[in-house]
C-alpha atoms as a PDB file:
ATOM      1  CA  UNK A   1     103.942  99.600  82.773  1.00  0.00           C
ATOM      2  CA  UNK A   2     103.290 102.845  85.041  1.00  0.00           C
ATOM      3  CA  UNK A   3     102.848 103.075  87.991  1.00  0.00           C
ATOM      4  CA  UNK A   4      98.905 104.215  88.114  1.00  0.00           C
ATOM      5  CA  UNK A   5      98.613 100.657  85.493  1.00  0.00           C
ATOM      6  CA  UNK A   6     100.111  98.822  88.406  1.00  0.00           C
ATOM      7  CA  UNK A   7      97.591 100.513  91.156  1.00  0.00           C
ATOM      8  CA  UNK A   8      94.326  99.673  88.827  1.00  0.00           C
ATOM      9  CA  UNK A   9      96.016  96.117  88.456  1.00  0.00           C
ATOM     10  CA  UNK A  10      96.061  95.400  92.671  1.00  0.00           C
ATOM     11  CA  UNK A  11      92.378  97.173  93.351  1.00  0.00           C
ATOM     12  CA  UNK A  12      93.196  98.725  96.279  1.00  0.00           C
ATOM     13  CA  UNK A  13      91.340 101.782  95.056  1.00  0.00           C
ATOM     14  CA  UNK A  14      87.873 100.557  93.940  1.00  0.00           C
ATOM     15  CA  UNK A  15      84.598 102.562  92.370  1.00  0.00           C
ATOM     16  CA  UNK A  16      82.239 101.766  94.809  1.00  0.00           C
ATOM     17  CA  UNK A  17      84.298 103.705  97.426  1.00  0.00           C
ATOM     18  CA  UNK A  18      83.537 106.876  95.596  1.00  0.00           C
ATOM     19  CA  UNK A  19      80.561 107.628  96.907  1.00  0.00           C
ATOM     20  CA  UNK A  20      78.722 110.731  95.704  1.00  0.00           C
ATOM     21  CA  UNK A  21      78.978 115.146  95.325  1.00  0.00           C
ATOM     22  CA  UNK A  22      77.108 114.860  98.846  1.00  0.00           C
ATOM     23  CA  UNK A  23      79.196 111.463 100.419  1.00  0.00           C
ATOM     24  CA  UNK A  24      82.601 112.087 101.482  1.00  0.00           C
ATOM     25  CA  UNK A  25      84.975 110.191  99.190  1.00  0.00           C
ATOM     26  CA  UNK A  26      87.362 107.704 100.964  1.00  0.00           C
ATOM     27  CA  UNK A  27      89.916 108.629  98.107  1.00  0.00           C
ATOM     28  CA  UNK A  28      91.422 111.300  96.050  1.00  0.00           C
ATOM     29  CA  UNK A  29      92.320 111.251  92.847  1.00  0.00           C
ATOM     30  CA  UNK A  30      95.121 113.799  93.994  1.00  0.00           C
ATOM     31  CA  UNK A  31      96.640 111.564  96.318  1.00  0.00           C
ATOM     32  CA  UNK A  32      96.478 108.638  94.196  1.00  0.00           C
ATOM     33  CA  UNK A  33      99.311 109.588  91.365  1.00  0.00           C
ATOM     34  CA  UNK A  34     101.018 112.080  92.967  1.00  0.00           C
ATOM     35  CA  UNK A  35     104.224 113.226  91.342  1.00  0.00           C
ATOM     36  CA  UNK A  36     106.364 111.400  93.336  1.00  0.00           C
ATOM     37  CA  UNK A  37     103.535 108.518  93.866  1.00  0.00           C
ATOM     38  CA  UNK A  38     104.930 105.048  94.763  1.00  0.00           C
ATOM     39  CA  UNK A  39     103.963 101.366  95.693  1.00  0.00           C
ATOM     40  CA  UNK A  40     105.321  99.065  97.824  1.00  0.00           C
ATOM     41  CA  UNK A  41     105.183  95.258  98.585  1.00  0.00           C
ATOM     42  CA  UNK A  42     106.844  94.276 102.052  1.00  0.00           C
ATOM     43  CA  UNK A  43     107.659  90.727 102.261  1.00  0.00           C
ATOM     44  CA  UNK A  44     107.387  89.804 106.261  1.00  0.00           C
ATOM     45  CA  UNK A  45     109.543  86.779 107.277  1.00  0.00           C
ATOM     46  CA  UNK A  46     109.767  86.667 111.058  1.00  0.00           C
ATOM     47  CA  UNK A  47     111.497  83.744 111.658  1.00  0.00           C
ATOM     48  CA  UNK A  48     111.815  80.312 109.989  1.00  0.00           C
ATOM     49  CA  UNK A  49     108.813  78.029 109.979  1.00  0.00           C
ATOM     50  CA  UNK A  50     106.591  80.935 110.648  1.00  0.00           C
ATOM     51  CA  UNK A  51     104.593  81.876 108.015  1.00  0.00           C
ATOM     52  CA  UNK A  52     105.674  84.760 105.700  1.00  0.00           C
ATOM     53  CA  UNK A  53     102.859  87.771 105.458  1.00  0.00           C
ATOM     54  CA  UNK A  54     102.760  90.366 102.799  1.00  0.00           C
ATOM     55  CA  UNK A  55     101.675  94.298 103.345  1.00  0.00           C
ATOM     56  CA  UNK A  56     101.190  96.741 100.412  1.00  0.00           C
ATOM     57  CA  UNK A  57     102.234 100.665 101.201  1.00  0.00           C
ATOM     58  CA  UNK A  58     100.935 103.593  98.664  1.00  0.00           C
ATOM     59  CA  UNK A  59     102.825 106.644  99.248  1.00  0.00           C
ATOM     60  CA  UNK A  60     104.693 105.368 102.422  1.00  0.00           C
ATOM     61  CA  UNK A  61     100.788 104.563 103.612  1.00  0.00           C
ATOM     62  CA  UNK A  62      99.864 100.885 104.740  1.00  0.00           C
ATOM     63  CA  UNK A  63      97.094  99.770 102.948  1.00  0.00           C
ATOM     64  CA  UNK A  64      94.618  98.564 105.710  1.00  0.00           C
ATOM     65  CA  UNK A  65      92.430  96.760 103.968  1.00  0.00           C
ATOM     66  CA  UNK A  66      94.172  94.457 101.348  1.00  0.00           C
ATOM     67  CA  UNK A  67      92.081  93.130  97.853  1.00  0.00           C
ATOM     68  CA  UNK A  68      93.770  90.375  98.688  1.00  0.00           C
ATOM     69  CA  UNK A  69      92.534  88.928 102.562  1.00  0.00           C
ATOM     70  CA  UNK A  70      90.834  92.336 103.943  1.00  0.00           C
ATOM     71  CA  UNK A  71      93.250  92.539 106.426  1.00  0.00           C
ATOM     72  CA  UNK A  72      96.617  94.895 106.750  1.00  0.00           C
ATOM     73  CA  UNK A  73      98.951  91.817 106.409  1.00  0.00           C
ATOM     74  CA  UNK A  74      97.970  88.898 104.299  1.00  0.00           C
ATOM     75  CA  UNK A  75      99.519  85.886 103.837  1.00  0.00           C
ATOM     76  CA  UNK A  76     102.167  85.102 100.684  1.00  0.00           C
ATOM     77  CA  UNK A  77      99.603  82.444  99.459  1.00  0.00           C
ATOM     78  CA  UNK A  78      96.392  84.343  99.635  1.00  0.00           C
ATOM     79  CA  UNK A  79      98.075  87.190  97.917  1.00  0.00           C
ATOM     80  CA  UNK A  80      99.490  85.081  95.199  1.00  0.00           C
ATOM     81  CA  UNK A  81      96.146  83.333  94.399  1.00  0.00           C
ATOM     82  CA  UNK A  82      94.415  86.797  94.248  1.00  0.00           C
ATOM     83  CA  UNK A  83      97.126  87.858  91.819  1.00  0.00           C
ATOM     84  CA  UNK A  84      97.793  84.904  90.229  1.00  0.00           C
ATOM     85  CA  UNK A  85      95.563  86.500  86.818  1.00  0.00           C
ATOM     86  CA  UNK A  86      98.269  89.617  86.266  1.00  0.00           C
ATOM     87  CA  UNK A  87     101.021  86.737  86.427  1.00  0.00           C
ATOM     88  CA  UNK A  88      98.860  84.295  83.758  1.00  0.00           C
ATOM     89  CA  UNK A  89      98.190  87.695  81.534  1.00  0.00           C
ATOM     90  CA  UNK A  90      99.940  87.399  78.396  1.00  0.00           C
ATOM     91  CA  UNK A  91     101.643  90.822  78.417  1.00  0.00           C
ATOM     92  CA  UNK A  92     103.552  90.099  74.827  1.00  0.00           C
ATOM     93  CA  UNK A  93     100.039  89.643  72.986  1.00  0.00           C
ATOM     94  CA  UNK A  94      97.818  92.400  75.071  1.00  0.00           C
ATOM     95  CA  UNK A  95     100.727  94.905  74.768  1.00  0.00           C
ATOM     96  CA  UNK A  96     103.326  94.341  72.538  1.00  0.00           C
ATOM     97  CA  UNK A  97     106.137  96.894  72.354  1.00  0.00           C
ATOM     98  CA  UNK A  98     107.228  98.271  69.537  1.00  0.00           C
ATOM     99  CA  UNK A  99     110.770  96.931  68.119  1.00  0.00           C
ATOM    100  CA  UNK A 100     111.767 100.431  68.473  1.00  0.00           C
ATOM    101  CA  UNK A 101     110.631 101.388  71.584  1.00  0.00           C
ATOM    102  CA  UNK A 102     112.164  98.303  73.014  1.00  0.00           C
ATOM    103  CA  UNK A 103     115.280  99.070  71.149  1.00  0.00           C
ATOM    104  CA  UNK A 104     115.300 102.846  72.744  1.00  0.00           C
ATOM    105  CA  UNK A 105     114.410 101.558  76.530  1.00  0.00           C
ATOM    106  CA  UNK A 106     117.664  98.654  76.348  1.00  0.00           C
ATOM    107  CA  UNK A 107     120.100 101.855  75.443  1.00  0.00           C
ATOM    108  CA  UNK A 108     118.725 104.455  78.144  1.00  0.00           C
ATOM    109  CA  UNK A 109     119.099 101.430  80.839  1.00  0.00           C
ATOM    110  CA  UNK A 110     122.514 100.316  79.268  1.00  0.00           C
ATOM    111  CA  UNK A 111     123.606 103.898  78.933  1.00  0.00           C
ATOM    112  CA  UNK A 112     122.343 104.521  82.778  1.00  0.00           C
ATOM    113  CA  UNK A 113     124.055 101.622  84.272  1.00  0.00           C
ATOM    114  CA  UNK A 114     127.335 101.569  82.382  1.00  0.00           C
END
């Protein structure tokens, strides 16, 4: 999967914050697969017993406004239950891999790590 899969997959940019030629947009396609674009997931676990939040970052940016809760930091089980349809998807049947592509992918990683 690519990265700009992976953004449409979490929402955090939706259509109806496009607005229109006259609106300013609250995104740019430019800034949303950059070159050296990049996503990240920051597990927060303060101390024990407390509960654990989650924050997403796009391009070393916090997302303010999760999909998830609306809020910058969400917690692990409202994120997981907002989620929980890319983890049921049934990636083998919607997008199988070719045999050969597979094949190709296991040597470059192989090749790179060994």
């Amino acid at each position: 999967m690519n990265l700009i899969a992976f953004i449409l997959m979490i929402s955090i940019f939706k259509a109806e914050d496009w607005g229109t030629e006259q609106q300013e947009h609250k995104w740019k396609i430019s800034d949303i697969a950059t070159f050296a674009s990049n996503m990240g997931i920051i597990l927060y676990s303060c101390s024990e017993g407390a509960e654990q939040k989650v924050m997403l970052t796009h391009n070393e940016h916090i997302i303010d406004e999760q999909p998830a809760c609306g809020e910058t930091l969400c917690s692990v089980e409202d994120f997981k239950a907002y989620y929980q349809h890319i983890v049921d998807f049934d990636w083998d049947s919607e997008c199988p891999m070719p045999e050969v592509l597979l094949l190709l992918f296991i040597v470059i990683v192989y090749c790179y790590y060994y």
